[in-house]
N, C-alpha and C. Protein backbone atom coordinates (compact mmCIF):
# COMPACT_ATOMS: atom_id res chain seq x y z
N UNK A 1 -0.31 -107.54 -15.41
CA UNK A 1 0.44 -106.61 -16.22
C UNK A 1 1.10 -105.51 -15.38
N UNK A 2 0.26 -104.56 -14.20
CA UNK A 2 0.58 -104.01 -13.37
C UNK A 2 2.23 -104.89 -13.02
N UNK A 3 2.05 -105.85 -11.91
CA UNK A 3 3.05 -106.50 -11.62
C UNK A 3 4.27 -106.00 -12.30
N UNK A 4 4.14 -106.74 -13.72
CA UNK A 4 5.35 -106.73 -14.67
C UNK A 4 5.92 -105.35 -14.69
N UNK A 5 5.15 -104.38 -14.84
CA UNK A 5 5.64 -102.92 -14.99
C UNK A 5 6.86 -102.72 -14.01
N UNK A 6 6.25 -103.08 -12.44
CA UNK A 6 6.78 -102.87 -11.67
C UNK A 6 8.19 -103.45 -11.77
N UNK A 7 8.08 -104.42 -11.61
CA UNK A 7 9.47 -105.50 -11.91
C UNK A 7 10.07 -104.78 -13.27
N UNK A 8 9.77 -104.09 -14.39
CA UNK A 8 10.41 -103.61 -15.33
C UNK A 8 11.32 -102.26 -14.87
N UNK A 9 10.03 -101.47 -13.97
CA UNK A 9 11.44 -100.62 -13.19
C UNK A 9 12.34 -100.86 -12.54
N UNK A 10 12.24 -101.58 -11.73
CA UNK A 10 13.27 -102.59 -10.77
C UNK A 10 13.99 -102.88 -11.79
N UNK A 11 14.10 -103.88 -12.56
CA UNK A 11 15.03 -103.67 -13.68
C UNK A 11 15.81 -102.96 -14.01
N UNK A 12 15.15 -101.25 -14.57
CA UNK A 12 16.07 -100.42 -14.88
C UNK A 12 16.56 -99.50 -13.94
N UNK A 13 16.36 -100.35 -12.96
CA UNK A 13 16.99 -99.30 -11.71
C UNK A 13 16.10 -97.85 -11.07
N UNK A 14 14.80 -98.27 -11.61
CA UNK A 14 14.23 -96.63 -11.29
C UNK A 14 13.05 -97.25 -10.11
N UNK A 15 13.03 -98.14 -9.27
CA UNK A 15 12.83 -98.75 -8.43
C UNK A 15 13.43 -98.72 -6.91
N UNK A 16 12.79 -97.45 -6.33
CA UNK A 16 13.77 -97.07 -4.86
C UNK A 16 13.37 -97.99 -3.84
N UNK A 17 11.64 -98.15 -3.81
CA UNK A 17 11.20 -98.79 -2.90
C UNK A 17 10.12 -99.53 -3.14
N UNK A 18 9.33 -100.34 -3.02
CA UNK A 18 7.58 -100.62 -2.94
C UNK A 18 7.09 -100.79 -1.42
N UNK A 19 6.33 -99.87 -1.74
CA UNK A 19 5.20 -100.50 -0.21
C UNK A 19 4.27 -100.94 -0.67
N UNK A 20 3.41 -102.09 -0.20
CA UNK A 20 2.24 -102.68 -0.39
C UNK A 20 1.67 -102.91 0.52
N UNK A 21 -0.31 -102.97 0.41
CA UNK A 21 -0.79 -103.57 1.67
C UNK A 21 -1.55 -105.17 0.65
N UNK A 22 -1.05 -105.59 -0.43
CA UNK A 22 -1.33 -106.54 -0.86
C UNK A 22 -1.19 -107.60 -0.07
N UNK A 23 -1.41 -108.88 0.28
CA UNK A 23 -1.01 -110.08 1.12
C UNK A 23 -1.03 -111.20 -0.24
N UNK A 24 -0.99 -111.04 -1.80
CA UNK A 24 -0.88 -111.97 -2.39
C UNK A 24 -0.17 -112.79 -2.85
N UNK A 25 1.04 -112.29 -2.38
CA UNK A 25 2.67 -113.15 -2.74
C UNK A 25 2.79 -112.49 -4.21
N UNK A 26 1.99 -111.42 -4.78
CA UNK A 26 2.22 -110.96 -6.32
C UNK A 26 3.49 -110.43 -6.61
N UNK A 27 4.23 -109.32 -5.78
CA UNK A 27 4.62 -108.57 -5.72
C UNK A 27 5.96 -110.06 -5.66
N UNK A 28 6.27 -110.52 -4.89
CA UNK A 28 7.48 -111.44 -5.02
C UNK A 28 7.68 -112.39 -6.26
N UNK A 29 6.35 -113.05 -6.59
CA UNK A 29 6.59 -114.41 -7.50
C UNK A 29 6.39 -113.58 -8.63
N UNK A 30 6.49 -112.11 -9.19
CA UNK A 30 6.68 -111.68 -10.14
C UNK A 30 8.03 -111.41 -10.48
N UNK A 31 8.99 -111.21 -9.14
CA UNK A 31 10.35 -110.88 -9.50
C UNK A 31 10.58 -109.57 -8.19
N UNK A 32 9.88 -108.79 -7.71
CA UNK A 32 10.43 -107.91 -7.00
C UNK A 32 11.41 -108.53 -5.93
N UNK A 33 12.66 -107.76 -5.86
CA UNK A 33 13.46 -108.47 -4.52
C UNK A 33 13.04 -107.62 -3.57
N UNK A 34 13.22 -108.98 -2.38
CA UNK A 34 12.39 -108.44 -0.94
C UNK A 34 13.17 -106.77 -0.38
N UNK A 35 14.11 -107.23 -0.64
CA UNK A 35 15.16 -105.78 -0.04
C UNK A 35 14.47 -104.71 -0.37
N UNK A 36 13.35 -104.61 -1.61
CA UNK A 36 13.08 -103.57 -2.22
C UNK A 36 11.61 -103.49 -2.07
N UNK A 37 11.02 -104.46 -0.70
CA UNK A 37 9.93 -104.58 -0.83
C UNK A 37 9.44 -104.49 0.75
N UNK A 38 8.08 -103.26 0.87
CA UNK A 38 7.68 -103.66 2.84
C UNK A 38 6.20 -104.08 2.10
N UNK A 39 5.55 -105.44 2.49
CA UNK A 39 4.52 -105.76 2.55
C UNK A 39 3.69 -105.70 4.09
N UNK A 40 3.18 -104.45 4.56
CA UNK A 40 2.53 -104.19 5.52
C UNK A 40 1.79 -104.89 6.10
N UNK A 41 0.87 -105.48 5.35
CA UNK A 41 -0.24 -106.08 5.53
C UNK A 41 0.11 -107.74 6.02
N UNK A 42 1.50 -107.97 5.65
CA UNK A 42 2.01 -109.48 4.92
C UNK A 42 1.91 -110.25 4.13
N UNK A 43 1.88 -111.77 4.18
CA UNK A 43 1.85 -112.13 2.81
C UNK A 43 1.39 -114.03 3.26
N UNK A 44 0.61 -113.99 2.66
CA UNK A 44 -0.10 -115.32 2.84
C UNK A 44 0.94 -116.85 1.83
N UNK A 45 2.05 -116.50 2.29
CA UNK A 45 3.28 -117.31 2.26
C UNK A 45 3.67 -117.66 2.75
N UNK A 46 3.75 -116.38 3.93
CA UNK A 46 5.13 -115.99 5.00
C UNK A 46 4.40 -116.41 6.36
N UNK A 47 5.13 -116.73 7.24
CA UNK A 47 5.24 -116.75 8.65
C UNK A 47 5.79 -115.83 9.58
N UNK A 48 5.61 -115.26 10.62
CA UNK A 48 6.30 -114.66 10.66
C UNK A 48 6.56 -114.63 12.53
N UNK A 49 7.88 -114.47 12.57
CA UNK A 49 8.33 -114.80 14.08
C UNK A 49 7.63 -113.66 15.19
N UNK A 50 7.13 -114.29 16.49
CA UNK A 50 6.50 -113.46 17.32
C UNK A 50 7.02 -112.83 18.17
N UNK A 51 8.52 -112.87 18.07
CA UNK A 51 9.48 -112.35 18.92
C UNK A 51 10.37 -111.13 17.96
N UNK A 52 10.94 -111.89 16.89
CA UNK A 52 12.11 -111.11 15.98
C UNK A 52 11.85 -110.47 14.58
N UNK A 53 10.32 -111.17 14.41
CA UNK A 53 9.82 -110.45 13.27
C UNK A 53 10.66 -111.30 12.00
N UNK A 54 11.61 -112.24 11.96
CA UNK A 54 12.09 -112.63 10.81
C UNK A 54 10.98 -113.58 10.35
N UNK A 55 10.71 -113.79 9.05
CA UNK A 55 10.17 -114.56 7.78
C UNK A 55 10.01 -115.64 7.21
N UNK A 56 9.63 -116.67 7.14
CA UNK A 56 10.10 -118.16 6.48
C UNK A 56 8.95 -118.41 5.82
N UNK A 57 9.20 -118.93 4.79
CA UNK A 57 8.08 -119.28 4.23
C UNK A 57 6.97 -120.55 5.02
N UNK A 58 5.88 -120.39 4.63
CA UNK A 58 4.94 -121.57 5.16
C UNK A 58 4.89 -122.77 4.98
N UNK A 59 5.70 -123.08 3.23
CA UNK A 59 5.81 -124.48 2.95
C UNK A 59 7.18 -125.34 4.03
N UNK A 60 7.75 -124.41 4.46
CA UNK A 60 9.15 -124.73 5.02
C UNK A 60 8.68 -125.70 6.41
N UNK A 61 7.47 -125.75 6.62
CA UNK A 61 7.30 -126.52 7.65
C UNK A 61 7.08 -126.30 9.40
N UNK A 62 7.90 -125.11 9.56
CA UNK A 62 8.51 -124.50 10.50
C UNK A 62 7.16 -124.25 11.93
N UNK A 63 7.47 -124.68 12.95
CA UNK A 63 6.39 -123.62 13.89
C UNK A 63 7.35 -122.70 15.15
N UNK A 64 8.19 -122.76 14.86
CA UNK A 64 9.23 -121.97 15.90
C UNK A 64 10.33 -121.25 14.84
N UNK A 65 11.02 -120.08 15.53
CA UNK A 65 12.30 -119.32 14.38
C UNK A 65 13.38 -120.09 15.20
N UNK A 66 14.38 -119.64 14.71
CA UNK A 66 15.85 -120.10 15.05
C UNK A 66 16.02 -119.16 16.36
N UNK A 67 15.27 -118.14 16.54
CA UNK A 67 15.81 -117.46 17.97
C UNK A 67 14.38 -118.07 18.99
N UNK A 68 14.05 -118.40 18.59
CA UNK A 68 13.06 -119.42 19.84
C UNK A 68 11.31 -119.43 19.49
N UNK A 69 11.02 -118.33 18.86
CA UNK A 69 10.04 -117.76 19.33
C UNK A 69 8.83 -118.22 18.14
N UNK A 70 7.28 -118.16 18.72
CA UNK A 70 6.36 -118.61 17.69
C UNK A 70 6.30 -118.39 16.30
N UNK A 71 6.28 -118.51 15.40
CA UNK A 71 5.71 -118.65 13.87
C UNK A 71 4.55 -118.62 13.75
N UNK A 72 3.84 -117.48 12.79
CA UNK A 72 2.41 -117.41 13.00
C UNK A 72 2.31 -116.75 11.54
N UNK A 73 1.33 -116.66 11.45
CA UNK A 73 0.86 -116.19 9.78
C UNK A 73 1.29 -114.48 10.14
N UNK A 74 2.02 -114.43 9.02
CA UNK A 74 1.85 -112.71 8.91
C UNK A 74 1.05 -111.81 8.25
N UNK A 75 0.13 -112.25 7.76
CA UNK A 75 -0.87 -111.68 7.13
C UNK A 75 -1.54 -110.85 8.85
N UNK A 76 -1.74 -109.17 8.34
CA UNK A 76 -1.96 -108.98 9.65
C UNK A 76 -3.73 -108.47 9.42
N UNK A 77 -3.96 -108.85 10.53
CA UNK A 77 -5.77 -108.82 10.82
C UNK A 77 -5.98 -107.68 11.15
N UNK A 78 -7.32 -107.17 11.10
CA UNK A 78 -7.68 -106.02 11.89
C UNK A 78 -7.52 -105.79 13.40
N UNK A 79 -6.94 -104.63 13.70
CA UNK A 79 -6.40 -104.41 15.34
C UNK A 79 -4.86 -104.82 15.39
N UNK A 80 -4.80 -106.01 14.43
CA UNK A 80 -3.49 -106.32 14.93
C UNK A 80 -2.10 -105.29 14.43
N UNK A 81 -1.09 -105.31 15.49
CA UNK A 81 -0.09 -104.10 14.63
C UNK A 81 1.00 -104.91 13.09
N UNK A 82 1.03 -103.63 12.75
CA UNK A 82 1.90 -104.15 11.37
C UNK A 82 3.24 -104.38 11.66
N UNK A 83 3.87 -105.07 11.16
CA UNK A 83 5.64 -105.59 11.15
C UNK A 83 6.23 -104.16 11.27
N UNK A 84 6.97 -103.81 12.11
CA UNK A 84 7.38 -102.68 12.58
C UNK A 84 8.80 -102.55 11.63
N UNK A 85 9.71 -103.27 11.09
CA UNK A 85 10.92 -103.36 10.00
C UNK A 85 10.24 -102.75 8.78
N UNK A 86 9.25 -103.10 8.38
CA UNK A 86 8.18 -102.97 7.04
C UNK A 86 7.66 -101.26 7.14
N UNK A 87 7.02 -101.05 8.52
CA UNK A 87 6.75 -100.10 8.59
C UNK A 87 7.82 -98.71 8.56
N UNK A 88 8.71 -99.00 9.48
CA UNK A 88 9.75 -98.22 9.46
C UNK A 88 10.32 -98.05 8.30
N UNK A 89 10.86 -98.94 7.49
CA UNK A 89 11.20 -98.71 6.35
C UNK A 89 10.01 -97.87 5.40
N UNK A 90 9.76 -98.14 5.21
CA UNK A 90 8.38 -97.61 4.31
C UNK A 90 8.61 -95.97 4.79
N UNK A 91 8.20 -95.74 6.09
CA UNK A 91 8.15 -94.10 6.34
C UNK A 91 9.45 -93.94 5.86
N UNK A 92 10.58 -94.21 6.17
CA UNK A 92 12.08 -93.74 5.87
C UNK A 92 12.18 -93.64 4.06
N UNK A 93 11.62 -94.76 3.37
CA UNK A 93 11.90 -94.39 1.39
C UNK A 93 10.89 -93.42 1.44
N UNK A 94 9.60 -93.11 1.85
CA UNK A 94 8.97 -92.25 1.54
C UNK A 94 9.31 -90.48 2.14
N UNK A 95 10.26 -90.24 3.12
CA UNK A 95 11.23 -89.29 3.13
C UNK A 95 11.73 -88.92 2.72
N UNK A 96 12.71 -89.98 1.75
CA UNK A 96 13.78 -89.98 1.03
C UNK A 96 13.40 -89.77 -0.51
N UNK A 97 12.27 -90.35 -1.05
CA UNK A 97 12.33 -90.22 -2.51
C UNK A 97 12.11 -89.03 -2.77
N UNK A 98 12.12 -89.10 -4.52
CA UNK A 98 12.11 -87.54 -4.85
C UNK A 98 10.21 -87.69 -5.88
N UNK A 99 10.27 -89.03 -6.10
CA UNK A 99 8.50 -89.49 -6.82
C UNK A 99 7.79 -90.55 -6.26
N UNK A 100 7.01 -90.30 -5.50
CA UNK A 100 6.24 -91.14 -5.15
C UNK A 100 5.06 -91.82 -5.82
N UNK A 101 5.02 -93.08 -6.27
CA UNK A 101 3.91 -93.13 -7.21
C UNK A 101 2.71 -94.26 -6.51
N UNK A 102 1.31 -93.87 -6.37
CA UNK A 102 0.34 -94.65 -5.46
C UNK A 102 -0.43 -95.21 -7.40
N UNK A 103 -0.41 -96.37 -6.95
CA UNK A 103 -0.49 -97.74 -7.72
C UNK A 103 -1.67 -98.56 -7.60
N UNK A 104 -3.11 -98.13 -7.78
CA UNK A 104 -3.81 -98.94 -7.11
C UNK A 104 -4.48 -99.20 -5.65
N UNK A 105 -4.85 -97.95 -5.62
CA UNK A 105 -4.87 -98.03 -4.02
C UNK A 105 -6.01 -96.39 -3.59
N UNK A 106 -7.19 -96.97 -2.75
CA UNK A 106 -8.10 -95.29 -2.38
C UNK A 106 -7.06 -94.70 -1.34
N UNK A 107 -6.36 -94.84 -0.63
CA UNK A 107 -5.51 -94.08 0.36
C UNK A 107 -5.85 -93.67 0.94
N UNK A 108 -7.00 -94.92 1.72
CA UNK A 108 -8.14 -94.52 3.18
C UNK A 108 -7.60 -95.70 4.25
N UNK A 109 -6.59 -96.48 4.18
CA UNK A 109 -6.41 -97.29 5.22
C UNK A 109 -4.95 -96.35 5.45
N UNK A 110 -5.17 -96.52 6.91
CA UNK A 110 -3.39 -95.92 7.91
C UNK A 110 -2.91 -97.16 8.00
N UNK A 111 -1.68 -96.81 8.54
CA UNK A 111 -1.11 -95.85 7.80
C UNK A 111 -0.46 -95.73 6.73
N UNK A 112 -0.55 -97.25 6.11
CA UNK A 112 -0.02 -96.43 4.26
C UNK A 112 -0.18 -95.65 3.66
N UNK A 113 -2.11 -94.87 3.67
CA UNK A 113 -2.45 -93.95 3.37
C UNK A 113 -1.86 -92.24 3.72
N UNK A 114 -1.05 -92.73 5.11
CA UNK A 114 0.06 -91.62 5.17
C UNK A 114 1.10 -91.26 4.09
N UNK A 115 1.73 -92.20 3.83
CA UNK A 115 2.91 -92.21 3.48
C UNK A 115 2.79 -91.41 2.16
N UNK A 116 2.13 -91.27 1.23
CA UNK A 116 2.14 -89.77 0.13
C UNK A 116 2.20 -88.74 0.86
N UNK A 117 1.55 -88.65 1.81
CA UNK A 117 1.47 -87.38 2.90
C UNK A 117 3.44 -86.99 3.00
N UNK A 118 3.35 -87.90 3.76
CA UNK A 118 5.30 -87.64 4.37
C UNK A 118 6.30 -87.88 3.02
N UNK A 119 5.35 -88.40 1.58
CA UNK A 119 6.89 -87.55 0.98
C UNK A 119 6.40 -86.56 0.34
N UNK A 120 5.26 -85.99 0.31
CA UNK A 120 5.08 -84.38 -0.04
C UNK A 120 5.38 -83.68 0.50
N UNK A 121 5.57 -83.89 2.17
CA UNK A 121 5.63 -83.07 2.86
C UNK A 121 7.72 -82.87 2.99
N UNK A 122 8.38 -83.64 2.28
CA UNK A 122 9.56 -83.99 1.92
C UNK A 122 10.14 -83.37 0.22
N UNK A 123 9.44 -83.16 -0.17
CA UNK A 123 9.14 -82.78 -1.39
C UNK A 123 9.39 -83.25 -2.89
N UNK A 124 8.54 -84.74 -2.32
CA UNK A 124 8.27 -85.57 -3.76
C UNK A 124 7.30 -85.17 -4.29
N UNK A 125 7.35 -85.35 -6.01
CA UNK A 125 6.37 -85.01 -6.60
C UNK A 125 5.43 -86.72 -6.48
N UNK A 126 4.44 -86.61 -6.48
CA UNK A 126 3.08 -87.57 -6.15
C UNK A 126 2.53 -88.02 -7.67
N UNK A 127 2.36 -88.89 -8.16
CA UNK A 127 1.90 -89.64 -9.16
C UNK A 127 0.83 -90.30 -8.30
N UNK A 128 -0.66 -90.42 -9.05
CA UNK A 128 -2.08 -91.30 -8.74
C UNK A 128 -2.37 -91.86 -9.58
N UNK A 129 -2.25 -93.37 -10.00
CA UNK A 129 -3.28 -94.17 -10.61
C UNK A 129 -3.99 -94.92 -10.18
N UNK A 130 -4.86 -94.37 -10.38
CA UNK A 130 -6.28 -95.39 -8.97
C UNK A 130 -7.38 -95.38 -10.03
N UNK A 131 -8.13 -96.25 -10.19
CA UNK A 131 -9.73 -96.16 -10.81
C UNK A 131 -10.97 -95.43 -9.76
N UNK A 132 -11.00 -94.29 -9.48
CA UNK A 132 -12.08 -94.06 -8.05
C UNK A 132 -10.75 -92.80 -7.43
N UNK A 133 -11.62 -92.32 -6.78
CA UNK A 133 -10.96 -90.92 -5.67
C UNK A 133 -10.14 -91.68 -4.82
N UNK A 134 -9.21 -90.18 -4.16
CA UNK A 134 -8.53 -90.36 -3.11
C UNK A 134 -8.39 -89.34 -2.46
N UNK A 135 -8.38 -89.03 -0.88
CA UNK A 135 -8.03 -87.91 -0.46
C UNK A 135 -7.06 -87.02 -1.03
N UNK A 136 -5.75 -87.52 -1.74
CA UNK A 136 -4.89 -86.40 -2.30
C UNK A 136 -5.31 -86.57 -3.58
N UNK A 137 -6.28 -86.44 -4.41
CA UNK A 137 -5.82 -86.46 -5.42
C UNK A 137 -6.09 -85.06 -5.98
N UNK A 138 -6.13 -84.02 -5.38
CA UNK A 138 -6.02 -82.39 -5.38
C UNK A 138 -4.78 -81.81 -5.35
N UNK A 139 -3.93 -83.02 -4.64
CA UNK A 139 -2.46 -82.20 -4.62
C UNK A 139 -1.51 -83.09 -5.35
N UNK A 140 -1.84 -84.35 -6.11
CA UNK A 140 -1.38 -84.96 -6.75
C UNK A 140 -1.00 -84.30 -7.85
N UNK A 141 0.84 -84.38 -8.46
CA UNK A 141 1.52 -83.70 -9.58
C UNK A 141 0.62 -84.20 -10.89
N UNK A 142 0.24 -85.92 -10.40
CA UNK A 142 -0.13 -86.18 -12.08
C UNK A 142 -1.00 -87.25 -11.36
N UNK A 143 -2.21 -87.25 -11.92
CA UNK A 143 -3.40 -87.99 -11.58
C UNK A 143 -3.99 -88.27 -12.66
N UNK A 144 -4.50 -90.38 -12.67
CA UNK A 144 -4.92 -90.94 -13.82
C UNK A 144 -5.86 -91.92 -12.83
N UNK A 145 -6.97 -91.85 -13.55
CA UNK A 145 -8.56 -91.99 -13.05
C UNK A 145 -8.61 -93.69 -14.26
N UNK A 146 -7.90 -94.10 -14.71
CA UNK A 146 -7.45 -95.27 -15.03
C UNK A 146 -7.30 -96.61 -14.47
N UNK A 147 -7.77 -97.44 -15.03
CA UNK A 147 -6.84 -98.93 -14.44
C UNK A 147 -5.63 -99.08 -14.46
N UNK A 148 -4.86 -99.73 -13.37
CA UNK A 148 -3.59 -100.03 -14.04
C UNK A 148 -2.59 -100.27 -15.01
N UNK A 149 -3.40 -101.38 -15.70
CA UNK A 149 -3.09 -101.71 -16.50
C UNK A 149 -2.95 -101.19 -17.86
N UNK A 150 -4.07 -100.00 -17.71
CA UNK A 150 -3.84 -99.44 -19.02
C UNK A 150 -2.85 -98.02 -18.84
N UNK A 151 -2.46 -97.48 -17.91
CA UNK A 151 -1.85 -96.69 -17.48
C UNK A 151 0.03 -97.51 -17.52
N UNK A 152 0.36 -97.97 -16.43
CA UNK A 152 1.43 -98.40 -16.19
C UNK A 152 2.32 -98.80 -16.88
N UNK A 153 1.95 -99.61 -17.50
CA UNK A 153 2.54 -100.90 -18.73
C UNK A 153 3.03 -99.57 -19.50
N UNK A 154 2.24 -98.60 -19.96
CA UNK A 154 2.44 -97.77 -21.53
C UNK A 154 3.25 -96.54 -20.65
N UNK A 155 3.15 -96.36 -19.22
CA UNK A 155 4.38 -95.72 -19.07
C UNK A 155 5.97 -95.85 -18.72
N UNK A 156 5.69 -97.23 -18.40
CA UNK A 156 7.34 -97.91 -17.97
C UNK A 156 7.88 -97.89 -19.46
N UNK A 157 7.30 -98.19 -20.69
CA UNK A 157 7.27 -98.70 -22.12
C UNK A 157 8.04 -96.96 -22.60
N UNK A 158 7.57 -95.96 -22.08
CA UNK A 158 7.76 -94.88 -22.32
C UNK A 158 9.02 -94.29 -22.03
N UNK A 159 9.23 -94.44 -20.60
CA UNK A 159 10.33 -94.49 -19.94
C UNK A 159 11.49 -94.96 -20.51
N UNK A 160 10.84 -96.25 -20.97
CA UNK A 160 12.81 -97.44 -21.78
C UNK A 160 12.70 -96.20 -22.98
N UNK A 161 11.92 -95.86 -23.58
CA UNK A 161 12.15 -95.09 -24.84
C UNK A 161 12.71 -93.73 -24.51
N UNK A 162 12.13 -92.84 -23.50
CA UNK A 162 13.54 -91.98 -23.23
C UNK A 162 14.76 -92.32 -22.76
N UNK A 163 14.66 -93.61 -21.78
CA UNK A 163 16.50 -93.85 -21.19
C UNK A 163 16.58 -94.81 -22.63
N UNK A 164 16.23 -94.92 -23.77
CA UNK A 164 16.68 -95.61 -24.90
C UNK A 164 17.11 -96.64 -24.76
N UNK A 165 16.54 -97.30 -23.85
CA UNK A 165 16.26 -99.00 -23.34
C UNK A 165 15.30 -100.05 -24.54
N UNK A 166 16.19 -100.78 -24.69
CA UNK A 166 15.67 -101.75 -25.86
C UNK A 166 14.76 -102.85 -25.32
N UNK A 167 13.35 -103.01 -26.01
CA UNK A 167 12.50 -103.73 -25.74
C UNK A 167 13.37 -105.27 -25.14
């Protein structure tokens, strides 16, 4: 249900960025487009080149990219570094937005767990829906001690009803 929410903002355009450290392919086979998406962690789909960092899926067969270099799971392990395109991006929307909203998540792994940091410090207002604590959730604008699901869904639903968006 989470998922869907998400993809419902994307929809109405109120969808700047997602970061995830999910690796479940959720976030895509629900509808999010990649352009609008850094999966940090990666994604137990994807492959990912050891030279250029470009993507292919796993069913595709592939053990080399088109610029030469290995194909390897991108799902990234402990120690190992994160996709540096993913990362970069990620710090850069979280600069830029004006609401940052943490979705599921304690905001104890780095550095995603940064990234509320750098757009407060930018001056987004911070939305928390987490079930359980988080280091910010003292400076969080609006904090819900909720599941997702029961949170999200009934606020995207809220949202179409002020931009007067028809079910």
């Amino acid at each position: 249900m989470g998922h869907m929410a998400i993809v419902e903002l994307q929809r109405l355009g109120k969808l700047g960025f997602l970061i995830s450290q999910n690796v479940d392919n959720l976030h895509l086979a629900s509808g999010i487009r990649p352009d609008l998406l850094a999966e940090l962690h990666g994604n137990v789909t994807k492959l990912r080149c050891s030279s250029c960092e470009a993507q292919v899926d796993t069913s595709a067969g592939y053990d080399r990219c088109t610029c030469g270099g290995r194909l390897v799971s991108s799902v990234v392990n402990f120690g190992q570094p994160l996709p540096q395109k993913e990362l970069a991006d990620s710090y850069e929307h979280s600069q830029n937005c004006d609401l940052f909203v943490v979705v599921g998540s304690s905001l104890v792994v780095t550095p995603a767990a940064d990234m509320p940091r750098v757009a407060l410090e930018s001056g987004a207002r911070l939305v928390i829906i987490n079930k359980g604590e988080t280091p910010f959730d003292r400076v969080a604008h609006l904090r819900f001690e909720e599941r997702i699901g029961e949170v999200l869904p009934s606020a995207v639903a809220y949202l179409k009803q002020l931009m007067k968006v028809s079910p």
